[in-house]
C-alpha atoms as a PDB file:
ATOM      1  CA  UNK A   1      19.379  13.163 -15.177  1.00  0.00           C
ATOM      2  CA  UNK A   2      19.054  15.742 -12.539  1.00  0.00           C
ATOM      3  CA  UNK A   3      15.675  15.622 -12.499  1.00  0.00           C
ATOM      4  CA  UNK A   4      15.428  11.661 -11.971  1.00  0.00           C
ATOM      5  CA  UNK A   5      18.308  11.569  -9.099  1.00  0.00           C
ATOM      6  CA  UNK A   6      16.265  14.682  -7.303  1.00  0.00           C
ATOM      7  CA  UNK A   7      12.688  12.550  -7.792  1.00  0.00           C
ATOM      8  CA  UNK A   8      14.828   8.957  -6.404  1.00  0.00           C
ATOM      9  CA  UNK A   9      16.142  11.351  -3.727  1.00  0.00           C
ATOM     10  CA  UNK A  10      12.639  12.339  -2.862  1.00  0.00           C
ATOM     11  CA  UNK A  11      11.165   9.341  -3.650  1.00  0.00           C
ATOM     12  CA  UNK A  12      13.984   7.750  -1.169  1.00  0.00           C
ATOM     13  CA  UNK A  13      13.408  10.009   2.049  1.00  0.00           C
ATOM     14  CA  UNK A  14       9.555   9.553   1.747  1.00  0.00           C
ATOM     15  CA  UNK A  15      10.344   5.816   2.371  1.00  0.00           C
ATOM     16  CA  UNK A  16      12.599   6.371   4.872  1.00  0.00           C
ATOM     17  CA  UNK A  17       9.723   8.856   6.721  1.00  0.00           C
ATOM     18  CA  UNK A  18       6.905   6.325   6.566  1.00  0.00           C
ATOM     19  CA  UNK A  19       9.279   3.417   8.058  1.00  0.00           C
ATOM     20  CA  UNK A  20      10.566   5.173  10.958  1.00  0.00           C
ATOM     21  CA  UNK A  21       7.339   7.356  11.413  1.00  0.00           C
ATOM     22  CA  UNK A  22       5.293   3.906  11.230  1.00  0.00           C
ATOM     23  CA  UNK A  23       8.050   2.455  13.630  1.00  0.00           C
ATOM     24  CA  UNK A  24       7.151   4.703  16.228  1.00  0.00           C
ATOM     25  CA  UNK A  25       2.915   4.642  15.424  1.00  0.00           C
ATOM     26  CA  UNK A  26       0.947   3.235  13.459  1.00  0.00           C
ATOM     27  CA  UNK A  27      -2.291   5.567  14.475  1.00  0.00           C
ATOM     28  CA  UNK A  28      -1.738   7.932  11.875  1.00  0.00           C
ATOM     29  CA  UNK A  29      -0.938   5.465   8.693  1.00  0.00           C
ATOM     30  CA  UNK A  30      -4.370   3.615   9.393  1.00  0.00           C
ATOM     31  CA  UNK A  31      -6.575   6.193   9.879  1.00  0.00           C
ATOM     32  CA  UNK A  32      -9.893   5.812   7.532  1.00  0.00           C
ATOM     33  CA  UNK A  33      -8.702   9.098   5.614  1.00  0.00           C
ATOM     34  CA  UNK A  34      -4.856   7.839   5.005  1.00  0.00           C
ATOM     35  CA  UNK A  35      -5.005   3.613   5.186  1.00  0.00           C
ATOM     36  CA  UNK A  36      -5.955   3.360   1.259  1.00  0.00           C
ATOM     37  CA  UNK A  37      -3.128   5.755   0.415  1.00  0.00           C
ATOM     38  CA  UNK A  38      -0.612   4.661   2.154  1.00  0.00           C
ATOM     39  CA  UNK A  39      -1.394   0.617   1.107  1.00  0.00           C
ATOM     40  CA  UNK A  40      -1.937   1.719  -2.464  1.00  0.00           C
ATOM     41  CA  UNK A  41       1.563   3.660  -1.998  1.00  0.00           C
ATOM     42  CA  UNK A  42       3.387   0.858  -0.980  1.00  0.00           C
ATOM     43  CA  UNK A  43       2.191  -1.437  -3.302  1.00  0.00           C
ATOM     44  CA  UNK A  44       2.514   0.266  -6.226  1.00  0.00           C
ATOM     45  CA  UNK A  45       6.813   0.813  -5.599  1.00  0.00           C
ATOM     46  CA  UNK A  46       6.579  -3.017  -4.063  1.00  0.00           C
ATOM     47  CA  UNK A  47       5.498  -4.166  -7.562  1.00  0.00           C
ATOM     48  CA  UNK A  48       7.870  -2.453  -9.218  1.00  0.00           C
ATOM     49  CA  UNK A  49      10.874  -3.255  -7.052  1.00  0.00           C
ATOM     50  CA  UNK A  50       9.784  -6.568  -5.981  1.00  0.00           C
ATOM     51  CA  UNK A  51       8.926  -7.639 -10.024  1.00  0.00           C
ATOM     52  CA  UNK A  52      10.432 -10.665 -11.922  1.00  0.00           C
ATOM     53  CA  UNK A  53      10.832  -8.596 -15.108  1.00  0.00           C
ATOM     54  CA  UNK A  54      13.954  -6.655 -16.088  1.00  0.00           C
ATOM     55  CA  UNK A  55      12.115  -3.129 -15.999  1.00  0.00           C
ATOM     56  CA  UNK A  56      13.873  -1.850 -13.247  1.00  0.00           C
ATOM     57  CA  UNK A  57      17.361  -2.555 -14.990  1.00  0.00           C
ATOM     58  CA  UNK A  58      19.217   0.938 -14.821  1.00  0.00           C
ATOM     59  CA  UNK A  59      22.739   1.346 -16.318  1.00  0.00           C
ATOM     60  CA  UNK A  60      24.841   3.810 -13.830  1.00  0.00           C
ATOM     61  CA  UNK A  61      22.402   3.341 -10.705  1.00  0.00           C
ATOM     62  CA  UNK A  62      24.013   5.596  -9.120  1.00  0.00           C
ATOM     63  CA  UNK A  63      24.487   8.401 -11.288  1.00  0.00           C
ATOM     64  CA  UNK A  64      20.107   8.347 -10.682  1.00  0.00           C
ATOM     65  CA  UNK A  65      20.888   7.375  -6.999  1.00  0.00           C
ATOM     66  CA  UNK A  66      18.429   4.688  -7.437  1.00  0.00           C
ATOM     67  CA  UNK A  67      19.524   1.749  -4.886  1.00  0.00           C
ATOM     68  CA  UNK A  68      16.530  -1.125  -5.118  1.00  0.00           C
ATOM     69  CA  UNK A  69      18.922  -2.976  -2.403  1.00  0.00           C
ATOM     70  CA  UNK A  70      17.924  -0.400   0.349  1.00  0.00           C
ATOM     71  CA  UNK A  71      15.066   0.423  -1.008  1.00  0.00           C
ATOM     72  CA  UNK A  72      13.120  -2.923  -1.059  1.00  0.00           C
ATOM     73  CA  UNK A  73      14.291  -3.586   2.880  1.00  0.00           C
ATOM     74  CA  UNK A  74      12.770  -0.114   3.567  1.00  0.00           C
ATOM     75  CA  UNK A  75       9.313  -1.007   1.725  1.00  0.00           C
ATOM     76  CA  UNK A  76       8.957  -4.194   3.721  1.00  0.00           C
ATOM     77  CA  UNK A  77       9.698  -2.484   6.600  1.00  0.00           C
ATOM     78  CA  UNK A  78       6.684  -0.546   6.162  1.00  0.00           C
ATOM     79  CA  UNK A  79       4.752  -3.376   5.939  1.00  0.00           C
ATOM     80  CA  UNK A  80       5.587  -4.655   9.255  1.00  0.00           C
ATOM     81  CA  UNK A  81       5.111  -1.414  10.751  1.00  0.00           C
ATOM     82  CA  UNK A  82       1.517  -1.491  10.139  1.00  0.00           C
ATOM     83  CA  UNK A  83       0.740  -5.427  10.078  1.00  0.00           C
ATOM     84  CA  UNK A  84      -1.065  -5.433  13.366  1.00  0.00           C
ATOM     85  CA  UNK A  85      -3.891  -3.519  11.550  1.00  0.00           C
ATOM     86  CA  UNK A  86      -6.643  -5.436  10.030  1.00  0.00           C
ATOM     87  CA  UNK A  87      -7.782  -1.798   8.246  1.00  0.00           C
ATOM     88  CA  UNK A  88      -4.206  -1.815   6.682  1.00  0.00           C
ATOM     89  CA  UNK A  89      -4.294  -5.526   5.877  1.00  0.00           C
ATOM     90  CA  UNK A  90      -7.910  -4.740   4.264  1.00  0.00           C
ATOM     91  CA  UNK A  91      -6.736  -1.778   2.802  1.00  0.00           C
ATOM     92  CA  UNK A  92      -3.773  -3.614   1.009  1.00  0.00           C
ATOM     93  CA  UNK A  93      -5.707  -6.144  -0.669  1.00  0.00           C
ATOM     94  CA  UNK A  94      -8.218  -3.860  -1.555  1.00  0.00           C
ATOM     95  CA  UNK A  95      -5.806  -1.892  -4.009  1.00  0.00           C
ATOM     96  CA  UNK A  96      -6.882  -3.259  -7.234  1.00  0.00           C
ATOM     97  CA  UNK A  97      -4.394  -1.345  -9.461  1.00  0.00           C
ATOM     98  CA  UNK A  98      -1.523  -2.737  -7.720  1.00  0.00           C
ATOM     99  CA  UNK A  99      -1.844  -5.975  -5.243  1.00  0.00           C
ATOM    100  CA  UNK A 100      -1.467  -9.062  -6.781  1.00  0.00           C
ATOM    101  CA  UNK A 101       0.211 -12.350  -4.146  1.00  0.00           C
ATOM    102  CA  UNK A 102       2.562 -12.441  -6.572  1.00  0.00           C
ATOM    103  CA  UNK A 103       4.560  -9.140  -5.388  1.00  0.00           C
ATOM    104  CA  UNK A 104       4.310 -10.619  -2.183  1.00  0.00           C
ATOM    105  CA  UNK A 105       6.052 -13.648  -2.952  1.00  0.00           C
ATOM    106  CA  UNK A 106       8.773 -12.367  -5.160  1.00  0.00           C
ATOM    107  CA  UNK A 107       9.619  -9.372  -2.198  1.00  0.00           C
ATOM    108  CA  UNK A 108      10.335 -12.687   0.022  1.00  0.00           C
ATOM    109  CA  UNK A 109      12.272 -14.664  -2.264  1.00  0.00           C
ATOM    110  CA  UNK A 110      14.597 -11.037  -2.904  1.00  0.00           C
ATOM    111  CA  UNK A 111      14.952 -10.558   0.545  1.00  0.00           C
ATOM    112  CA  UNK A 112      16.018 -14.146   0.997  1.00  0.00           C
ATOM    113  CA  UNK A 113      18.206 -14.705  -1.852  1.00  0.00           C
ATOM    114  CA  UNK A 114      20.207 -11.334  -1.349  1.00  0.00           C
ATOM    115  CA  UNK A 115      20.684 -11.252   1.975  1.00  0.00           C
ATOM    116  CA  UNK A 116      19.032  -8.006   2.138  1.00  0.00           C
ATOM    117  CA  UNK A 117      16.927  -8.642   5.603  1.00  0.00           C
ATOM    118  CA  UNK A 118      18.152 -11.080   8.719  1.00  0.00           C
ATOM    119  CA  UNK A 119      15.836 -13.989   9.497  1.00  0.00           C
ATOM    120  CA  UNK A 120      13.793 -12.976  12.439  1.00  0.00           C
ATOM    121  CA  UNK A 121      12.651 -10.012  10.219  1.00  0.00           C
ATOM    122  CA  UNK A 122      11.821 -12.311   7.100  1.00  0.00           C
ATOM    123  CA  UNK A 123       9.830 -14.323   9.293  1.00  0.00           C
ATOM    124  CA  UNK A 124       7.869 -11.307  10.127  1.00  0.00           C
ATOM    125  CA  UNK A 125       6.845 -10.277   7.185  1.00  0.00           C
ATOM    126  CA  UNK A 126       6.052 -13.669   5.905  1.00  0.00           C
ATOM    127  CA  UNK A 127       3.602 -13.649   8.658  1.00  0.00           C
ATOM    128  CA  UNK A 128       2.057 -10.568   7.547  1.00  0.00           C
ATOM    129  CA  UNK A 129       1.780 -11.901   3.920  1.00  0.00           C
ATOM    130  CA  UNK A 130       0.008 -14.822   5.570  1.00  0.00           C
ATOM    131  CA  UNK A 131      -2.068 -12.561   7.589  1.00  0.00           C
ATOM    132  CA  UNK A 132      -2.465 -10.207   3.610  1.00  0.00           C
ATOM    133  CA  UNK A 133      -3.763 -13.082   1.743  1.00  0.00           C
ATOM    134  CA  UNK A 134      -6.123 -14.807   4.689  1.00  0.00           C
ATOM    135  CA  UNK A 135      -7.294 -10.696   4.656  1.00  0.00           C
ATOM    136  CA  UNK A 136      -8.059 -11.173   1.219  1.00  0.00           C
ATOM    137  CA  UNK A 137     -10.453 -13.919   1.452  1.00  0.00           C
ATOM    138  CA  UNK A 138     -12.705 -12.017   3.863  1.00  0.00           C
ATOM    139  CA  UNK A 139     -12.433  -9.576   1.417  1.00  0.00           C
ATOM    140  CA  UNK A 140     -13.686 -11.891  -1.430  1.00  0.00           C
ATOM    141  CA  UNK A 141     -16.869 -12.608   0.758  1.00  0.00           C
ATOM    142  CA  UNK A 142     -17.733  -9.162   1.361  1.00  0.00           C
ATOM    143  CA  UNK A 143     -17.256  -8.528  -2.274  1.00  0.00           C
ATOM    144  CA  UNK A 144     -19.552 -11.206  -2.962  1.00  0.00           C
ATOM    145  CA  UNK A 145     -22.182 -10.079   0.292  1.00  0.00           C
ATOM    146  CA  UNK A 146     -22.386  -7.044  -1.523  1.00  0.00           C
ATOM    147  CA  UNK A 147     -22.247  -7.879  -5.256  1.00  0.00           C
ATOM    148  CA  UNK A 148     -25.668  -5.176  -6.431  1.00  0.00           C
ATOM    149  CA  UNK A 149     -26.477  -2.874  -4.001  1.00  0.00           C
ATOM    150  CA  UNK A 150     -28.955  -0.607  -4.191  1.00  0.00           C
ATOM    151  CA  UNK A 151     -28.373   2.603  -6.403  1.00  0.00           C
ATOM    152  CA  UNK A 152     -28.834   5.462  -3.311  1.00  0.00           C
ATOM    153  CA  UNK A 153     -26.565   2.882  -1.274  1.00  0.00           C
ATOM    154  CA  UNK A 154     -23.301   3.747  -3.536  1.00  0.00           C
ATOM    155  CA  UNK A 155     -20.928   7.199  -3.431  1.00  0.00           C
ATOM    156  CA  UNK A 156     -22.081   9.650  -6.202  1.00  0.00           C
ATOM    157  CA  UNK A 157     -18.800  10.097  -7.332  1.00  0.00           C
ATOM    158  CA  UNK A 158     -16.654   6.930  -6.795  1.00  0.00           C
ATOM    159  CA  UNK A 159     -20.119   4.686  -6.747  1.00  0.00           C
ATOM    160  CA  UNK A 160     -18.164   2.850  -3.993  1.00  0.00           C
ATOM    161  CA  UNK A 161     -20.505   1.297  -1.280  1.00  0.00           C
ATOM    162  CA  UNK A 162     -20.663   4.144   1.484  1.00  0.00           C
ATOM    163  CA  UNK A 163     -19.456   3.564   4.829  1.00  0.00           C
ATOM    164  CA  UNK A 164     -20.541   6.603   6.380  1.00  0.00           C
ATOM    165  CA  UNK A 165     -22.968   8.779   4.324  1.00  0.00           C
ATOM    166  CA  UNK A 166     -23.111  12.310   4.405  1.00  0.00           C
ATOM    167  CA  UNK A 167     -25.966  14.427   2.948  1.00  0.00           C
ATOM    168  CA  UNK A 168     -24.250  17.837   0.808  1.00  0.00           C
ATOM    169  CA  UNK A 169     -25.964  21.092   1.211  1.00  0.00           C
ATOM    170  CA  UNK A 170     -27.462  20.456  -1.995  1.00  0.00           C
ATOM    171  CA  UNK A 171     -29.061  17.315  -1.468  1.00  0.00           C
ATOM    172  CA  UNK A 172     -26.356  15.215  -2.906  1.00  0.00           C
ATOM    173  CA  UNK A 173     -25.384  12.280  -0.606  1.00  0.00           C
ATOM    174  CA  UNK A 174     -21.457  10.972  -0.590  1.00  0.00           C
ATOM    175  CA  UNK A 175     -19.037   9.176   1.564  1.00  0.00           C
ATOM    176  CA  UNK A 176     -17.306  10.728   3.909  1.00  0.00           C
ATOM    177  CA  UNK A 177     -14.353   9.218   3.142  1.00  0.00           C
ATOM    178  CA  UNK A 178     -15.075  10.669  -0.952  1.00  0.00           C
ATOM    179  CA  UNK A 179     -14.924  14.395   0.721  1.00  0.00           C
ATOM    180  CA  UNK A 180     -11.891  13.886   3.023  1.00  0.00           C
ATOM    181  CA  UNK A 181      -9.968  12.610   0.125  1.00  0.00           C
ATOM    182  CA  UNK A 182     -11.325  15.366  -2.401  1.00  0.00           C
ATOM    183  CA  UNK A 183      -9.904  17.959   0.570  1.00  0.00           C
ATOM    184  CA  UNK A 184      -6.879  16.190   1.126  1.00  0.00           C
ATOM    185  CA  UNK A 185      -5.902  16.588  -2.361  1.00  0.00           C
END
């Protein structure tokens, strides 16, 4: 039990970090190196907490000091932060372990039905879910653009399409992106 409070706790004042550091800029959230991260992040606890099914039914809440009612406001907040980029838009839709429209829609009708947001602010992120989702269809065509490339065109190690190729010392060619990540972890 100790464990799982400490992880909400942690799990709690990350969220709180990325709204009000992403309130104040967005530069550093959409940054080639960090945009996937940060979208995949932010779906993955959206889909949990935003999700029709009963998984996320805790007896004693707060004896985990797990709060879904301040943490779902502090998601979406996120979201807004960083709407105004079309790399983070991009970079949400591209997540294809957690984005689904449906997540979208069901974080709305929570935020709606309980109150938990006023209207101005619901109105905002509906307009970034509209601005997600017309994202999404470029996406679709680019997916489609690119459907077979060429072998020596794709990453070595994620055999992603590369952006920005970068010969190794040994010959190898990779993404830049594929080494930043490797040294960020």
């Amino acid at each position: 039990k100790k464990r799982v409070a400490s992880w909400m706790d942690l799990g709690s004042e990350t969220t709180h970090m990325v709204n009000y550091l992403s309130s104040l800029t967005t530069n550093s959230f959409v940054t080639e190196d960090m945009v996937a991260r940060v979208a995949e992040m932010l779906n993955f606890l959206l889909k949990f907490l935003a999700s029709n099914n009963t998984a996320l039914k805790v007896e004693k809440p707060e004896q985990y000091r797990f709060n879904p009612r301040e943490l779902l406001p502090n998601e979406v907040d996120c979201y807004v932060n960083l709407a105004s980029s079309e790399r983070f838009c991009m970079a949400v839709v591209s997540d294809p372990r957690s984005y689904t429209r449906t997540m979208f829609h069901n974080a709305l009708e929570v935020l709606r039905s309980r109150n938990l947001k006023d209207f101005d602010f619901i109105g905002r992120f509906d307009e970034f879910i509209q601005r997600v989702f017309s994202t999404e269809e470029v996406a679709a065509s680019r997916a489609r653009y690119f459907e077979d490339p060429p072998d020596d065109l794709l990453d070595m190690l994620t055999y992603d399409l590369m952006s920005d190729p970068v010969e190794m010392p040994g010959g190898q060619v990779c993404d830049r992106m594929t080494i930043s990540r490797h040294l960020l972890n």
